[in-house]
Protein backbone atom coordinates (compact mmCIF):
# COMPACT_ATOMS: atom_id res chain seq x y z
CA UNK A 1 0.00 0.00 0.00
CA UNK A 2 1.10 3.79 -0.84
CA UNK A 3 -0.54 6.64 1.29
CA UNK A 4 0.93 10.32 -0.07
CA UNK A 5 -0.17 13.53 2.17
CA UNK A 6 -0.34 17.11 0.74
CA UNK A 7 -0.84 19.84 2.52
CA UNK A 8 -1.88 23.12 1.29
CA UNK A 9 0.59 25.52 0.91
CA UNK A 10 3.39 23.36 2.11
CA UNK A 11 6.06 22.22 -0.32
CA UNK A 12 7.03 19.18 2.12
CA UNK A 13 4.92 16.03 1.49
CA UNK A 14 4.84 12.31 2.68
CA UNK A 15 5.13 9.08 1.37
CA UNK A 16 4.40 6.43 3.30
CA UNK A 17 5.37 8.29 6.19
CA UNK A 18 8.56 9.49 4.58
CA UNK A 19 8.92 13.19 4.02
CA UNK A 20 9.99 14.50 0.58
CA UNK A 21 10.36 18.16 -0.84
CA UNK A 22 8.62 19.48 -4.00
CA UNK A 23 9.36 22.84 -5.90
CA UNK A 24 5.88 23.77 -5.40
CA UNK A 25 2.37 23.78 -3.13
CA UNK A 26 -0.81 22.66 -3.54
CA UNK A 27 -3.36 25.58 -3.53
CA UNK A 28 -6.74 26.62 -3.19
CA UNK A 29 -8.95 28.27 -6.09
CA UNK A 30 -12.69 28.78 -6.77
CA UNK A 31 -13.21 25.88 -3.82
CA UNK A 32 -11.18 23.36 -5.46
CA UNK A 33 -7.80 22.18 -4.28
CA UNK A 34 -5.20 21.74 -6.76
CA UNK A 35 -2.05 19.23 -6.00
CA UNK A 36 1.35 19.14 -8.48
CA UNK A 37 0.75 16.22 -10.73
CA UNK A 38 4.70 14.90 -10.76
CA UNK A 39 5.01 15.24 -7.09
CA UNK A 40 1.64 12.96 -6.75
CA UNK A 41 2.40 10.62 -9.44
CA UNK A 42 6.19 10.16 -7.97
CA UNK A 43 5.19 9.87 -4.68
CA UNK A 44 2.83 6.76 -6.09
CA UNK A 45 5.56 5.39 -7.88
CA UNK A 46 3.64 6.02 -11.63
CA UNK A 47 5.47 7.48 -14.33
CA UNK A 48 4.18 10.82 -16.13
CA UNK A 49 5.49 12.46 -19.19
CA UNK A 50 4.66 16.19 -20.40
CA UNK A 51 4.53 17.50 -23.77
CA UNK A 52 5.50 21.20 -23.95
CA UNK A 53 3.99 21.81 -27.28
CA UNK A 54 0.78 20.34 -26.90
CA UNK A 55 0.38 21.00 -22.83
CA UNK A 56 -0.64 16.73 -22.48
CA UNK A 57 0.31 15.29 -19.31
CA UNK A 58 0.32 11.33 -19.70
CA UNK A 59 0.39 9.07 -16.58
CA UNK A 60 1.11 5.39 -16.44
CA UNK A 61 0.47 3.93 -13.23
CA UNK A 62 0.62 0.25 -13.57
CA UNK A 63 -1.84 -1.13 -15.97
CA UNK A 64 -3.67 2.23 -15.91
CA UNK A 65 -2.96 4.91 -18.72
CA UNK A 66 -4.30 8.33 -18.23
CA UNK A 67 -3.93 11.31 -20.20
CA UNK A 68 -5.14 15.24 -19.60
CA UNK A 69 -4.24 18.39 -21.37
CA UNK A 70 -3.83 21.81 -19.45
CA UNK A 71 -7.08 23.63 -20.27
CA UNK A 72 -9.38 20.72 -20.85
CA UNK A 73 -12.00 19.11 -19.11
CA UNK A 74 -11.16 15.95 -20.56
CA UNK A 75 -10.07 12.77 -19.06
CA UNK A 76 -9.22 10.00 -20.86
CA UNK A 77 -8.27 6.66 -18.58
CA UNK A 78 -7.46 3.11 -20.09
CA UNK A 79 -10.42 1.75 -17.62
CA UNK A 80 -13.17 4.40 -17.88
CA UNK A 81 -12.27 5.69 -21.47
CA UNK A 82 -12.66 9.60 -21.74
CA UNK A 83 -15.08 11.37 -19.49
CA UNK A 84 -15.94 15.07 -18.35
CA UNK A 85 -14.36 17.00 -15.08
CA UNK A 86 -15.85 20.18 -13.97
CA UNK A 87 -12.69 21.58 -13.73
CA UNK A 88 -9.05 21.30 -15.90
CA UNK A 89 -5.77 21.04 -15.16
CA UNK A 90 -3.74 24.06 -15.55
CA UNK A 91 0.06 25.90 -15.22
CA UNK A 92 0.60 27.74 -11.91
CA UNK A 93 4.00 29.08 -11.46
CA UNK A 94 5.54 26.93 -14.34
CA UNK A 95 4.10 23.16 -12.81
CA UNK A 96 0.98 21.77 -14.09
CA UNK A 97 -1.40 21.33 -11.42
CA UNK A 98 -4.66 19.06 -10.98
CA UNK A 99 -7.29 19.31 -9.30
CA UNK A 100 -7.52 17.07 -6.20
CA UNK A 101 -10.74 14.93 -7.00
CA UNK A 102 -9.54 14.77 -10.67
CA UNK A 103 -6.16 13.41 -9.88
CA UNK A 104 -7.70 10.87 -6.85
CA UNK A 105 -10.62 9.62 -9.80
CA UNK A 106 -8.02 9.07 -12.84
CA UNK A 107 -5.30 7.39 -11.07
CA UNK A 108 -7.50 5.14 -8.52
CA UNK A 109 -6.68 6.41 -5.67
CA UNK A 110 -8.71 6.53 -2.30
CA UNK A 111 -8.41 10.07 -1.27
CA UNK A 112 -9.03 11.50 2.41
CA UNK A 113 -9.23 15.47 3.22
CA UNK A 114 -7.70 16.85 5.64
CA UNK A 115 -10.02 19.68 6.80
CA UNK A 116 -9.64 22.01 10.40
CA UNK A 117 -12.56 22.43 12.86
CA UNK A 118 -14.05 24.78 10.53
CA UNK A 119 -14.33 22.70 7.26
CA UNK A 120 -11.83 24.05 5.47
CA UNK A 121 -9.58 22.08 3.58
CA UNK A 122 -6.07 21.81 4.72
CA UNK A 123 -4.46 18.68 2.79
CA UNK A 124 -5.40 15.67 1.27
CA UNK A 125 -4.39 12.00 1.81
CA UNK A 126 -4.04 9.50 -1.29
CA UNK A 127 -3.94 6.00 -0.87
CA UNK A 128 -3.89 2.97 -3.03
């Protein structure tokens, strides 16, 4: 089993219990949480590739294949085929960022928030 924890605004993250460093945060827009898709998909052990010119981020994580493009609402995942998110991907400070429910759906993953007495959302926890 993998668990990865994110914290909002924090560039230190776990894996398994192990801290790690990334070269950015997650953040908070519009109500949705956005997470740094290479620091997730590393920290799960999947490989992801991104294509400058065309702004696609492909993910291979195991047997599953997903692929996203900054700007787009779609999905596509070997399992579900393509489907609709309410929200895209997108470029925030020069890393492509996902949104939290988007990245937890595509690549399997049981996700947990992390929320303060108030209901606000604080972090996430990914598990698979």
């Amino acid at each position: 089993d993998i668990s990865v924890a994110m914290f909002v605004g924090s560039p230190v993250y776990t894996v398994n219990m192990m801290q790690r460093e990334m070269d950015t945060t997650p953040y908070i827009d519009n109500g949705r949480t956005y997470v740094p898709i290479r620091a997730l998909s590393d920290g799960l052990g999947a490989l992801v590739n991104y294509d400058d010119k065309t702004q696609k981020i492909s993910i291979v994580y195991g047997a599953e294949r997903v692929e996203m493009t900054v700007g787009s609402n779609v999905v596509t995942t070997t399992k579900r085929g393509s489907y609709h998110t309410d929200v895209a991907p997108v470029i925030q400070d020069g890393r492509t960022m996902i949104p939290l429910r988007t990245a937890a759906e595509a690549l399997g993953c049981d996700v947990e928030a992390v929320t303060n007495q108030y209901g606000s959302t604080l972090g996430a926890i990914f598990s698979k």
